[in-house]
N, C-alpha and C. Protein backbone atom coordinates (compact mmCIF):
# COMPACT_ATOMS: atom_id res chain seq x y z
N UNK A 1 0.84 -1.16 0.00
CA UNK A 1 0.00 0.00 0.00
C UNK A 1 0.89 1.23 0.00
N UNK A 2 0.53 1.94 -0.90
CA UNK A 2 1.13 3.33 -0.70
C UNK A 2 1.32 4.32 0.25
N UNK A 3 2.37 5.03 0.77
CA UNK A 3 2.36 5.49 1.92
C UNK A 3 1.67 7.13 1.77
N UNK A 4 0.64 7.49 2.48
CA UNK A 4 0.01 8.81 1.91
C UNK A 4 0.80 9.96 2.85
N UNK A 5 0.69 11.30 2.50
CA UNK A 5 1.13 12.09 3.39
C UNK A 5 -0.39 12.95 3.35
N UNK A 6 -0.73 12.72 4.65
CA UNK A 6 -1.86 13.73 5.16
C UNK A 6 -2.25 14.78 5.70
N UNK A 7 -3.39 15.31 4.60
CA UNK A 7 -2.89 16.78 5.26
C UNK A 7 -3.84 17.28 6.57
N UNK A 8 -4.32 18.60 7.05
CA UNK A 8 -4.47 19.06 7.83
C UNK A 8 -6.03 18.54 8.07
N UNK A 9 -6.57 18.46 7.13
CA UNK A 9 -7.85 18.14 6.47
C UNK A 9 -8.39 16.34 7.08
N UNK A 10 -7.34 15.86 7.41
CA UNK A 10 -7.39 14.05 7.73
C UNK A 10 -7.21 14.12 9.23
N UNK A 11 -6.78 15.32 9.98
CA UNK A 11 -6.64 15.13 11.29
C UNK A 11 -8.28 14.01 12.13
N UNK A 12 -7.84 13.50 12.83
CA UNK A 12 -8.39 12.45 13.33
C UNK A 12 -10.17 13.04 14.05
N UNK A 13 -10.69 12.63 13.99
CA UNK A 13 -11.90 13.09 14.50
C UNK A 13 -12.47 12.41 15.54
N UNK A 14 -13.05 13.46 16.97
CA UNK A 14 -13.62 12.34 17.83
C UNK A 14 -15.28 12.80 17.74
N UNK A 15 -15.54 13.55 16.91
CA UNK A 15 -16.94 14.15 17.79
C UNK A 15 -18.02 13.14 17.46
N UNK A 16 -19.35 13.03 18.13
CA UNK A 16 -20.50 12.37 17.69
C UNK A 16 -21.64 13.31 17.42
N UNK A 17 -22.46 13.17 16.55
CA UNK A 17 -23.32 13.92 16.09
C UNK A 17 -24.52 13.27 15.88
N UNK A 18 -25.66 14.27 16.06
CA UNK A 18 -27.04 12.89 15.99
C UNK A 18 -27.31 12.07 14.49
N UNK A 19 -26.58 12.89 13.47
CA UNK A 19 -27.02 12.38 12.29
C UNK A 19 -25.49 10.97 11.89
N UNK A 20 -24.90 10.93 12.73
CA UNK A 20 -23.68 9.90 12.77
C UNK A 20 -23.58 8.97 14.02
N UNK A 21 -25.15 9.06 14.81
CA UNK A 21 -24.95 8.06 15.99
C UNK A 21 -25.69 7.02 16.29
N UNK A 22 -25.73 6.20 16.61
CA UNK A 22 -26.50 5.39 17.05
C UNK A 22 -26.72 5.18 18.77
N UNK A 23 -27.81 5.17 19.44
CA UNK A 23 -27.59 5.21 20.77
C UNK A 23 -26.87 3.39 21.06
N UNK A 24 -26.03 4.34 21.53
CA UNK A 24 -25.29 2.97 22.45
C UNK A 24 -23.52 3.24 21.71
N UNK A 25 -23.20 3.94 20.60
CA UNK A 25 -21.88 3.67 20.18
C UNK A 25 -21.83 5.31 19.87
N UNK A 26 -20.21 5.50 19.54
CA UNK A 26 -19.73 6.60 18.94
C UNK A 26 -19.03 6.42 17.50
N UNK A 27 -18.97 7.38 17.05
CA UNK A 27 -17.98 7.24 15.56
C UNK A 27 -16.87 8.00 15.72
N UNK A 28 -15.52 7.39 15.96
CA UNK A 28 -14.20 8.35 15.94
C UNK A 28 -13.67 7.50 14.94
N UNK A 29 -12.08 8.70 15.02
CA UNK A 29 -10.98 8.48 14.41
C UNK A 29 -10.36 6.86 15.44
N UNK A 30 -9.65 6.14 14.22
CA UNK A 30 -8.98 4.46 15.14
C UNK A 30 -7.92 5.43 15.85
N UNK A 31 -7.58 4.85 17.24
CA UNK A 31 -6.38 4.58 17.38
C UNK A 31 -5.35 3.84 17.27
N UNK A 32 -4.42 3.33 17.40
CA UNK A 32 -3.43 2.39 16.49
C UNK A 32 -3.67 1.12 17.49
N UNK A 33 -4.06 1.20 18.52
CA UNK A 33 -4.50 -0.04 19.41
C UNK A 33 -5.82 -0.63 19.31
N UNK A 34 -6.35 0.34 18.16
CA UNK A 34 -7.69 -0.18 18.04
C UNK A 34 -7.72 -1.53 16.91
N UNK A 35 -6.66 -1.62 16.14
CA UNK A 35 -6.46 -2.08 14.89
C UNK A 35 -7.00 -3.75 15.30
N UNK A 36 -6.14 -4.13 16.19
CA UNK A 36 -6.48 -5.85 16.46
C UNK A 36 -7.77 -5.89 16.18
N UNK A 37 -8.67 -5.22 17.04
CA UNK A 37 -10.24 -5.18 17.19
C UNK A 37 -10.92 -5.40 15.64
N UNK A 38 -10.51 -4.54 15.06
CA UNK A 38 -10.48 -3.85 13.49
C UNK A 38 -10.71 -5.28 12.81
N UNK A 39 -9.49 -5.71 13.20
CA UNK A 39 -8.87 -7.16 12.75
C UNK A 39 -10.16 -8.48 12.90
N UNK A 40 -10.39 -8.35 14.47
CA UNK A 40 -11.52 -8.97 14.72
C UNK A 40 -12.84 -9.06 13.89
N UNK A 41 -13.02 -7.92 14.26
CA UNK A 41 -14.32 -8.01 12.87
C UNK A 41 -14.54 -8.07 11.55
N UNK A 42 -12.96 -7.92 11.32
CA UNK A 42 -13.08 -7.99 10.08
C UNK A 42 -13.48 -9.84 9.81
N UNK A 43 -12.60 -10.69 10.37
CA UNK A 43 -12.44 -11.97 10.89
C UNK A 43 -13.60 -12.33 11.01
N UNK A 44 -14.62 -12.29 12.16
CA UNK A 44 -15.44 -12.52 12.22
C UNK A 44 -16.90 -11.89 11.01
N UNK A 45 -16.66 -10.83 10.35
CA UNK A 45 -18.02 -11.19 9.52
C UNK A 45 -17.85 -12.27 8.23
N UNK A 46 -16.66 -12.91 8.05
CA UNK A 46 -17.00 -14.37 7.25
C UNK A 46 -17.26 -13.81 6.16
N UNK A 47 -17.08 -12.81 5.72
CA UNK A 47 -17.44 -12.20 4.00
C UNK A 47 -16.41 -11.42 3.82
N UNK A 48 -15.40 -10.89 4.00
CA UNK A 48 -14.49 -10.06 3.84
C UNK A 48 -13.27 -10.57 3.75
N UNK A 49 -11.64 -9.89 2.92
CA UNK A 49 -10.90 -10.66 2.80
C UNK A 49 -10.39 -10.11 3.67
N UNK A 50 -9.77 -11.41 4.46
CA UNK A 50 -9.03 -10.75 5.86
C UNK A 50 -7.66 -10.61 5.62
N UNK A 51 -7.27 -9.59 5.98
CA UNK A 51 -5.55 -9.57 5.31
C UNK A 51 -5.43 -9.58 7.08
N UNK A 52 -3.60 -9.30 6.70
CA UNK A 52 -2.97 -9.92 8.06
C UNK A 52 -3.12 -8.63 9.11
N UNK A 53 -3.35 -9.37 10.43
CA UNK A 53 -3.51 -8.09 11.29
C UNK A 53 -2.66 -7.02 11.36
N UNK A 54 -1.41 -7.06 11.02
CA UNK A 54 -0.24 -6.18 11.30
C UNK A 54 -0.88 -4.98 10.07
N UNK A 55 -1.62 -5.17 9.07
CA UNK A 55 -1.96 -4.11 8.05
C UNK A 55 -3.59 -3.53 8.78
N UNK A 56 -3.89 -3.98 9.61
CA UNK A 56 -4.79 -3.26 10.44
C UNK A 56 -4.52 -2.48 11.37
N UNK A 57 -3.34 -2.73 12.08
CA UNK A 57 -2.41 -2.19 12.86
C UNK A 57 -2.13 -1.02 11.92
N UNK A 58 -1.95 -1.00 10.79
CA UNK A 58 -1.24 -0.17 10.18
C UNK A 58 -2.37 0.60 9.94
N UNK A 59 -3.06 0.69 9.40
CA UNK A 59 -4.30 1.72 8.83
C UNK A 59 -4.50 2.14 10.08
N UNK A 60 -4.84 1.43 10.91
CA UNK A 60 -5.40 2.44 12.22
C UNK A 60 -4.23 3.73 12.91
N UNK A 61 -3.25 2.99 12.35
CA UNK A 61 -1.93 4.30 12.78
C UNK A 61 -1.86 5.37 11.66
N UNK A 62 -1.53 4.76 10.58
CA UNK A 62 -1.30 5.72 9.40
C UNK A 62 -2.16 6.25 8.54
N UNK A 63 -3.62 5.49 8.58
CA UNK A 63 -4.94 6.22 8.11
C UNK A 63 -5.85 6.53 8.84
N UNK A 64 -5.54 6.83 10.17
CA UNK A 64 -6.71 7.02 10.74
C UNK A 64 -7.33 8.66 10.37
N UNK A 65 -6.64 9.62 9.85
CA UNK A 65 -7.64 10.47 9.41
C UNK A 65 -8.95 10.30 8.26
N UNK A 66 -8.53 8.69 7.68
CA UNK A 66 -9.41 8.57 6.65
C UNK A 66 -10.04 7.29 6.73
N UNK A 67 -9.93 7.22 8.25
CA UNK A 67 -10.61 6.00 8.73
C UNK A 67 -11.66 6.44 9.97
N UNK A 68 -12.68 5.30 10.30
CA UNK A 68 -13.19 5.38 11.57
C UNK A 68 -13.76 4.38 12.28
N UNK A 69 -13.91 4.24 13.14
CA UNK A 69 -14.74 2.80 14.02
C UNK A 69 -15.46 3.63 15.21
N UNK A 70 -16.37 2.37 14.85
CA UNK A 70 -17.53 2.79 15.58
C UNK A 70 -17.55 1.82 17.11
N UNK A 71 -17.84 2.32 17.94
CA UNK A 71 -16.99 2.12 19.52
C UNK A 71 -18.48 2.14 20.52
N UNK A 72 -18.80 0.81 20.73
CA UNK A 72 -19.70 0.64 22.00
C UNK A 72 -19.14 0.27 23.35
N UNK A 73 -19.58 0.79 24.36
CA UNK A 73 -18.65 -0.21 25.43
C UNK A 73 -17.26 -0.31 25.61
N UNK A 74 -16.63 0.75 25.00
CA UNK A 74 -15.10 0.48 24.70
C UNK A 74 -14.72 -0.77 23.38
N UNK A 75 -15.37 -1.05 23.14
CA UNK A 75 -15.22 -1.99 22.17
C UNK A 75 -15.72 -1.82 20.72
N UNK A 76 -14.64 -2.19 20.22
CA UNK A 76 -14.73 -1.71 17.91
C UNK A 76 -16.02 -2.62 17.62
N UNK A 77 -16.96 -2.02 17.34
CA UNK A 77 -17.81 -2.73 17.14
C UNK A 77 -18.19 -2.90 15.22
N UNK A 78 -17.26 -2.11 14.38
CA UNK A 78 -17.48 -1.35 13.17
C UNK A 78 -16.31 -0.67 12.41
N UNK A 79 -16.17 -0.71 11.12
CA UNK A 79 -14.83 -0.24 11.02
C UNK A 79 -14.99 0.35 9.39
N UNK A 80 -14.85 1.35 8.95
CA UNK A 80 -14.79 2.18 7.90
C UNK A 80 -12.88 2.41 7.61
N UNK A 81 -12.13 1.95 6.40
CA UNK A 81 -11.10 2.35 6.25
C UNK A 81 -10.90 2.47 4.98
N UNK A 82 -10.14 4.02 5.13
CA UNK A 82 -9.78 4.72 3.56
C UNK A 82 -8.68 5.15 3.12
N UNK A 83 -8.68 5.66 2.06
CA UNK A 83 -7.46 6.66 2.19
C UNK A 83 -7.32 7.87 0.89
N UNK A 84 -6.71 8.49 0.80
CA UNK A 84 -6.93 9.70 -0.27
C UNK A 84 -6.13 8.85 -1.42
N UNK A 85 -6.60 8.69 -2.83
CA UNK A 85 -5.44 8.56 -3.56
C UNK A 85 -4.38 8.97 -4.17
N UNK A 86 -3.68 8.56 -3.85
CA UNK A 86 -2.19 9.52 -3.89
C UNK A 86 -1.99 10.26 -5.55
N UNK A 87 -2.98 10.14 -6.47
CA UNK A 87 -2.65 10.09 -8.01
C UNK A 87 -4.27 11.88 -8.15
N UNK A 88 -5.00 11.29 -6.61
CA UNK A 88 -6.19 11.91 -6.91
C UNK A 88 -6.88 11.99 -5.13
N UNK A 89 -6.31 13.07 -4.82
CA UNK A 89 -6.29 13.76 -3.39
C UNK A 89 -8.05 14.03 -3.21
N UNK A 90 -8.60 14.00 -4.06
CA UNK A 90 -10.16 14.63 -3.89
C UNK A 90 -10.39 13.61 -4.04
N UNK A 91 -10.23 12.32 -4.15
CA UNK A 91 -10.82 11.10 -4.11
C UNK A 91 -10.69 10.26 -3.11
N UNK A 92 -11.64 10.00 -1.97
CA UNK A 92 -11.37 8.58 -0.66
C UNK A 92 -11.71 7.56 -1.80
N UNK A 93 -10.43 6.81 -1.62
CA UNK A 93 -11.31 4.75 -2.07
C UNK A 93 -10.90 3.95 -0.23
N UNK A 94 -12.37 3.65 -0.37
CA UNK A 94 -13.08 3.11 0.41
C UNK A 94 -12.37 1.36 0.38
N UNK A 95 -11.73 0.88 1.04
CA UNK A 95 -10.85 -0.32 1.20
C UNK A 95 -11.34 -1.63 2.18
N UNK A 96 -11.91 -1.14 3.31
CA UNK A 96 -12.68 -2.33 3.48
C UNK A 96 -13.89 -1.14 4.93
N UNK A 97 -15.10 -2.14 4.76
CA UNK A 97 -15.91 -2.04 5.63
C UNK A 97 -16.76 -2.93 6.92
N UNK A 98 -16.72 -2.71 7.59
CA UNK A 98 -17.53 -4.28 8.36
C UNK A 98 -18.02 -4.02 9.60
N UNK A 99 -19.23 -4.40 10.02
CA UNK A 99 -20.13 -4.05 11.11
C UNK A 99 -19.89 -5.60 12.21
N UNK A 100 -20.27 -5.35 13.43
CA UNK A 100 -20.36 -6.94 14.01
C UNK A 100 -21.76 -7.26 13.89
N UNK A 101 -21.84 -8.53 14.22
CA UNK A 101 -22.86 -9.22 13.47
C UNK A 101 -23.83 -8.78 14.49
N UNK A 102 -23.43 -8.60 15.32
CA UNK A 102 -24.39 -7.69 16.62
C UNK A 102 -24.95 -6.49 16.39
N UNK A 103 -24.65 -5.90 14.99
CA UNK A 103 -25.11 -4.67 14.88
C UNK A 103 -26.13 -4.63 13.53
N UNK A 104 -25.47 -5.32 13.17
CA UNK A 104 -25.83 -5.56 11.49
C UNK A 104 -27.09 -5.26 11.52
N UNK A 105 -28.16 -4.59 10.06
CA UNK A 105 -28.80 -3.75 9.95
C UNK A 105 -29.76 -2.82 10.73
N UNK A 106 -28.89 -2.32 11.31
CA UNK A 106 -28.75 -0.84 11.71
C UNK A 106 -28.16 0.32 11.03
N UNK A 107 -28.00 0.04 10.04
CA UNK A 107 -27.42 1.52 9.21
C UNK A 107 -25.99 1.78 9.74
N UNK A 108 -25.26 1.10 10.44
CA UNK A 108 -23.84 1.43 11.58
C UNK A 108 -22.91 1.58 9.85
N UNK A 109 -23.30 0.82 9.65
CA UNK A 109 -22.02 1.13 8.20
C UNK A 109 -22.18 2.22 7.19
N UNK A 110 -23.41 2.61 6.97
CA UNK A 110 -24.15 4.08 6.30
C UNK A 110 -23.67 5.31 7.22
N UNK A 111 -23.58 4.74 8.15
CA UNK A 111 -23.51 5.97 9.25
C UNK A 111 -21.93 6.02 9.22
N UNK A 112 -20.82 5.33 9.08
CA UNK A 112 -19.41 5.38 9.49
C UNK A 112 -19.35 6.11 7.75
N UNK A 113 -19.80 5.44 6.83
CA UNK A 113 -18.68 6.27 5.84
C UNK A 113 -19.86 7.69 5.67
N UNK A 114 -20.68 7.58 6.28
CA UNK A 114 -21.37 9.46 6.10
C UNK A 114 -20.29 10.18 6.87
N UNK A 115 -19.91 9.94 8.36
CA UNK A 115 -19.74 10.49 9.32
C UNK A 115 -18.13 10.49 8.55
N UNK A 116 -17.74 10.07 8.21
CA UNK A 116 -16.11 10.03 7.23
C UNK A 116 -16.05 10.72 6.18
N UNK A 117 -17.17 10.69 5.83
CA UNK A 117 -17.25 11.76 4.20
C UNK A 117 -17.40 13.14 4.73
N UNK A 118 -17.85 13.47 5.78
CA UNK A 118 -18.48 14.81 6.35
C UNK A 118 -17.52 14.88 7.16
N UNK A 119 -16.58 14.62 7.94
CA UNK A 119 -15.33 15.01 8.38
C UNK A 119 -14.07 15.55 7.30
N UNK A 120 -14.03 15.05 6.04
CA UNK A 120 -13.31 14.88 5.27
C UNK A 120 -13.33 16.48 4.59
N UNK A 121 -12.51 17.44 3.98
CA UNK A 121 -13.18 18.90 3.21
C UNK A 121 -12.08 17.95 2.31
N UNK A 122 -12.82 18.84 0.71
CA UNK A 122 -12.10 18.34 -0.47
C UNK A 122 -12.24 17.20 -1.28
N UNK A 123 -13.19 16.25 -0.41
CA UNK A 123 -13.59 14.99 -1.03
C UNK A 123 -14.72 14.96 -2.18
N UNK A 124 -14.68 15.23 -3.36
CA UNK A 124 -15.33 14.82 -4.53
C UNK A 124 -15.97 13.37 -5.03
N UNK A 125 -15.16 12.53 -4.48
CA UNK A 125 -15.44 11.42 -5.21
C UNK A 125 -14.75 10.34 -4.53
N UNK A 126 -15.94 9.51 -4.24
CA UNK A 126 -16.00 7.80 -3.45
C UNK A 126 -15.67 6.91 -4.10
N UNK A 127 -14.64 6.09 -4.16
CA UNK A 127 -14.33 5.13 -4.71
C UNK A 127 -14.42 3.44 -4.20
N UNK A 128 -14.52 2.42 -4.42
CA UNK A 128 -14.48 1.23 -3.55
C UNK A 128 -14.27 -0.04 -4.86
N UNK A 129 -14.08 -1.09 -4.16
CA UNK A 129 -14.33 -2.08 -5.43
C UNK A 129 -15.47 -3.20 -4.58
N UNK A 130 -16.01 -4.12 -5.30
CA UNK A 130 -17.21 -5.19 -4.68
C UNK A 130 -17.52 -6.18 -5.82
N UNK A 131 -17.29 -7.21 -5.17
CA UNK A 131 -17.25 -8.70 -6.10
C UNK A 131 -18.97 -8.44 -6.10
N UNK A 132 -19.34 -9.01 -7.27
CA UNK A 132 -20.65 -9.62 -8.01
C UNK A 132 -21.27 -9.76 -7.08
N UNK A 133 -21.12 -11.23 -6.07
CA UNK A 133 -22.28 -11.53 -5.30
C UNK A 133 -21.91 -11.10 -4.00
N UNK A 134 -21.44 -9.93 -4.12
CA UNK A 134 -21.70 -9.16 -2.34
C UNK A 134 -22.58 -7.81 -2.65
N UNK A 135 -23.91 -8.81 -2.32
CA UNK A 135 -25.26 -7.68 -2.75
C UNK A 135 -25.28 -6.87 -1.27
N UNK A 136 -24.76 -6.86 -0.40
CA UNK A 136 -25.07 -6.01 0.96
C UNK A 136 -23.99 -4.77 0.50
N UNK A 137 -22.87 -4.80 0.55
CA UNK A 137 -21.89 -3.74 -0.33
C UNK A 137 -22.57 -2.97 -1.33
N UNK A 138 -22.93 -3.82 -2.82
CA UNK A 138 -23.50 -2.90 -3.31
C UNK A 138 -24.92 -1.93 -2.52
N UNK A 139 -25.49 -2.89 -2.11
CA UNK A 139 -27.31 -1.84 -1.79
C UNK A 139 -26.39 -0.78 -0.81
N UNK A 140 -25.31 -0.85 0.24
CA UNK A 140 -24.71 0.06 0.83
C UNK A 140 -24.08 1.32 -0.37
N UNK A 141 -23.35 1.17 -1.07
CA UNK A 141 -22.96 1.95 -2.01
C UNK A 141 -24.30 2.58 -2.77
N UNK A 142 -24.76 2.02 -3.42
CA UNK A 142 -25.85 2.51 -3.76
C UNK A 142 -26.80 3.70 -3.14
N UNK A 143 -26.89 3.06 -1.99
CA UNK A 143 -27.64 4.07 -0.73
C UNK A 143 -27.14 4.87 -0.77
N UNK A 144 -25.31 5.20 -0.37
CA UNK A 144 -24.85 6.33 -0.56
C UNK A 144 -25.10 7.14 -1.18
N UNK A 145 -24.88 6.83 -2.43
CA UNK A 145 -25.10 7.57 -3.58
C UNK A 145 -26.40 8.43 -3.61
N UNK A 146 -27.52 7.79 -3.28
CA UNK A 146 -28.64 8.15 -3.72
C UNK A 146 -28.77 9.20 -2.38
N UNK A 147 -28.40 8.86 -1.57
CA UNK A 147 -28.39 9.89 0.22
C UNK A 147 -27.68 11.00 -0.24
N UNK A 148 -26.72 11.60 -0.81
CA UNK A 148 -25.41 12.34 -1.07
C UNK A 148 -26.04 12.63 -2.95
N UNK A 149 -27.15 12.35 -3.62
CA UNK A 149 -27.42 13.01 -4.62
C UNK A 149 -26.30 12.90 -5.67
N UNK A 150 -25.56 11.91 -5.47
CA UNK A 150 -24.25 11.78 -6.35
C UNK A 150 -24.42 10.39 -7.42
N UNK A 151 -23.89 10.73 -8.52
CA UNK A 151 -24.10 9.87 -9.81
C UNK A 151 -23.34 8.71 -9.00
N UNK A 152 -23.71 7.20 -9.38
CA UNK A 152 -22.93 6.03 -8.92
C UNK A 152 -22.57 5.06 -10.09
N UNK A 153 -21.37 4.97 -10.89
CA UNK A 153 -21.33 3.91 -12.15
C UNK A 153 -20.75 2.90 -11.38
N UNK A 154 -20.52 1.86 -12.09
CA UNK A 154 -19.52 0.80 -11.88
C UNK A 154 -19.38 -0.15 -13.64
N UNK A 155 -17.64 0.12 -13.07
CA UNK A 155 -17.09 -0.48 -14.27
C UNK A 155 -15.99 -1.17 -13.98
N UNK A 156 -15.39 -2.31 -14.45
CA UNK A 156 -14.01 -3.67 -14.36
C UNK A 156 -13.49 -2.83 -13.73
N UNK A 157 -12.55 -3.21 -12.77
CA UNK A 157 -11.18 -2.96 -12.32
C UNK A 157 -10.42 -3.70 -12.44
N UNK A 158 -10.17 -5.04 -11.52
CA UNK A 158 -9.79 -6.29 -11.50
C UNK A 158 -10.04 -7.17 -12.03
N UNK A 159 -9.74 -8.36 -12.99
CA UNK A 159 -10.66 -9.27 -12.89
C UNK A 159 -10.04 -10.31 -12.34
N UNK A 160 -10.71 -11.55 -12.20
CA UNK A 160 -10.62 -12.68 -11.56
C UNK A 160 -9.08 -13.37 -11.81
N UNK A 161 -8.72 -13.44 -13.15
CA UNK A 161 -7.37 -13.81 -13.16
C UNK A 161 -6.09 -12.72 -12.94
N UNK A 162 -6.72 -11.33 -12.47
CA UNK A 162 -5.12 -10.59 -12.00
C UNK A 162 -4.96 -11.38 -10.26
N UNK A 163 -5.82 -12.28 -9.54
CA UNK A 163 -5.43 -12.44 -8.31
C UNK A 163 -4.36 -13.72 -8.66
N UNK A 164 -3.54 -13.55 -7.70
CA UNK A 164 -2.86 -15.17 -7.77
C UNK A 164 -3.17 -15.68 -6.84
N UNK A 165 -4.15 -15.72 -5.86
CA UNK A 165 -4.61 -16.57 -4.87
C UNK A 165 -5.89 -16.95 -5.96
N UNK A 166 -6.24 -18.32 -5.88
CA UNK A 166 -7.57 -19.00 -6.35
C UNK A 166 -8.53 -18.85 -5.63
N UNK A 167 -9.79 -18.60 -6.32
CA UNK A 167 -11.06 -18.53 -6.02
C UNK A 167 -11.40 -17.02 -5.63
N UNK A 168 -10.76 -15.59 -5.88
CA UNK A 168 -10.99 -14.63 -5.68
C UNK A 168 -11.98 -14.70 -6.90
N UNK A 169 -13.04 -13.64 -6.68
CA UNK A 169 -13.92 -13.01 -7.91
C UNK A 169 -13.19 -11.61 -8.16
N UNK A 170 -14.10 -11.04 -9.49
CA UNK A 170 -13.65 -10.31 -10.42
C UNK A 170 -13.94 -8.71 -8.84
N UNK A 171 -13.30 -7.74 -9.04
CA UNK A 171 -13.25 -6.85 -8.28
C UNK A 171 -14.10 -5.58 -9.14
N UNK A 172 -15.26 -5.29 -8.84
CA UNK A 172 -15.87 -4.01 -9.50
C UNK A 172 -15.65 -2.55 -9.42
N UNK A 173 -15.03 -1.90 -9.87
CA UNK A 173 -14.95 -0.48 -9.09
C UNK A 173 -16.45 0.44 -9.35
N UNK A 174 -16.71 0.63 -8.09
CA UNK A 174 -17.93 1.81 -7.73
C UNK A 174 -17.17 2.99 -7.76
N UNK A 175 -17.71 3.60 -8.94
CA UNK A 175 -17.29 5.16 -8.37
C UNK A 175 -18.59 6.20 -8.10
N UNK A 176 -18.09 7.06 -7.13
CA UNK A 176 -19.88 7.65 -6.57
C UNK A 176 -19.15 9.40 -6.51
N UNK A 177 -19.84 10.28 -7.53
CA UNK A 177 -19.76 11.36 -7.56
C UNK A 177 -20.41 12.07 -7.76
N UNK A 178 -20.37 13.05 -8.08
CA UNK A 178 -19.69 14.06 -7.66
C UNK A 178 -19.90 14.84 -6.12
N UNK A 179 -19.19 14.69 -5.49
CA UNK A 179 -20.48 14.57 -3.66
C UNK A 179 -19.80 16.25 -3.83
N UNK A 180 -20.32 16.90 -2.76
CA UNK A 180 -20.62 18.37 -2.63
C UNK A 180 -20.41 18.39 -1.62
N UNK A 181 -19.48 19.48 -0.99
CA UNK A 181 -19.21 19.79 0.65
C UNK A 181 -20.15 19.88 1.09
N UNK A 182 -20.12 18.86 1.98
CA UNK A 182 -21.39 19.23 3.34
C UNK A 182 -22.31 17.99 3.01
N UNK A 183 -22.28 17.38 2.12
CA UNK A 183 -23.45 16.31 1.70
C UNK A 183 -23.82 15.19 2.13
């Protein structure tokens, strides 16, 4: 992963707001001890590719301005992680997302990348990728889009034979624009 340099704009965020909360949790910026947790859920929702914890460790240190988790009880219950692209600074791509199964539809994942997009100044355009049959990703992306009034295409990025691990699917890129400060 590319190493980003962030600007003033990514500083970490703790506040909660009614239109970013759910009673019982908050939405902040990770701390770098939060990452294992991160790790956890990612682990546990059984649909996501789990990369190795030490790169959760890492986003929660080095992206946490363009990251967030959502925190009940002291505990990561949710995890939004991004980052600016280094080619295209007005663009977050959206890298992985995941709620615990304890939360799951509740909007906790609508609510982490709103509450991330609306912390963010300068952000134009949402990026992510989503295999074929992960219909909960798309209707999430989608929602976005249609919440934020922003056009949503999707076209190839990946396909199935750039992975060299077997049995990955083809990777779709969502792109969701043109979002508008404040949206």
């Amino acid at each position: 992963m590319a190493q980003l340099t962030t600007t003033s704009d990514d500083r970490p965020s703790t506040r909660e707001t009614a239109e970013t909360s759910v009673p019982g949790f908050e939405i902040t910026s990770p701390t770098r001890h939060q990452g294992a947790d991160m790790w956890r859920v990612a682990r546990d929702s059984g649909t996501l590719d789990l990369n190795t914890s030490y790169a959760y460790l890492l986003m929660a240190r080095d992206f946490a301005g363009t990251s967030r988790v959502a925190v009940q009880d002291g505990e990561v219950v949710g995890f939004v992680l991004g980052y600016r692209r280094p080619t295209d600074p007005e663009c977050l791509f959206i890298w992985q997302i995941a709620v615990d199964t304890s939360l799951r539809g509740r909007k906790v994942a609508a609510q982490l990348l709103d509450a991330l997009v609306s912390d963010l100044s300068g952000v134009r355009t949402l990026e992510t990728t989503i295999t074929a049959d992960n219909a909960a990703s798309q209707r999430l992306f989608a929602s976005f889009a249609e919440r934020h009034g922003a056009d949503h295409r999707i076209e190839p990025l990946f396909e199935e034979s750039d992975f060299p691990d077997p049995g990955h699917g083809a990777e779709l890129l969502h792109v969701i624009g043109e979002l508008t400060p404040g949206s």
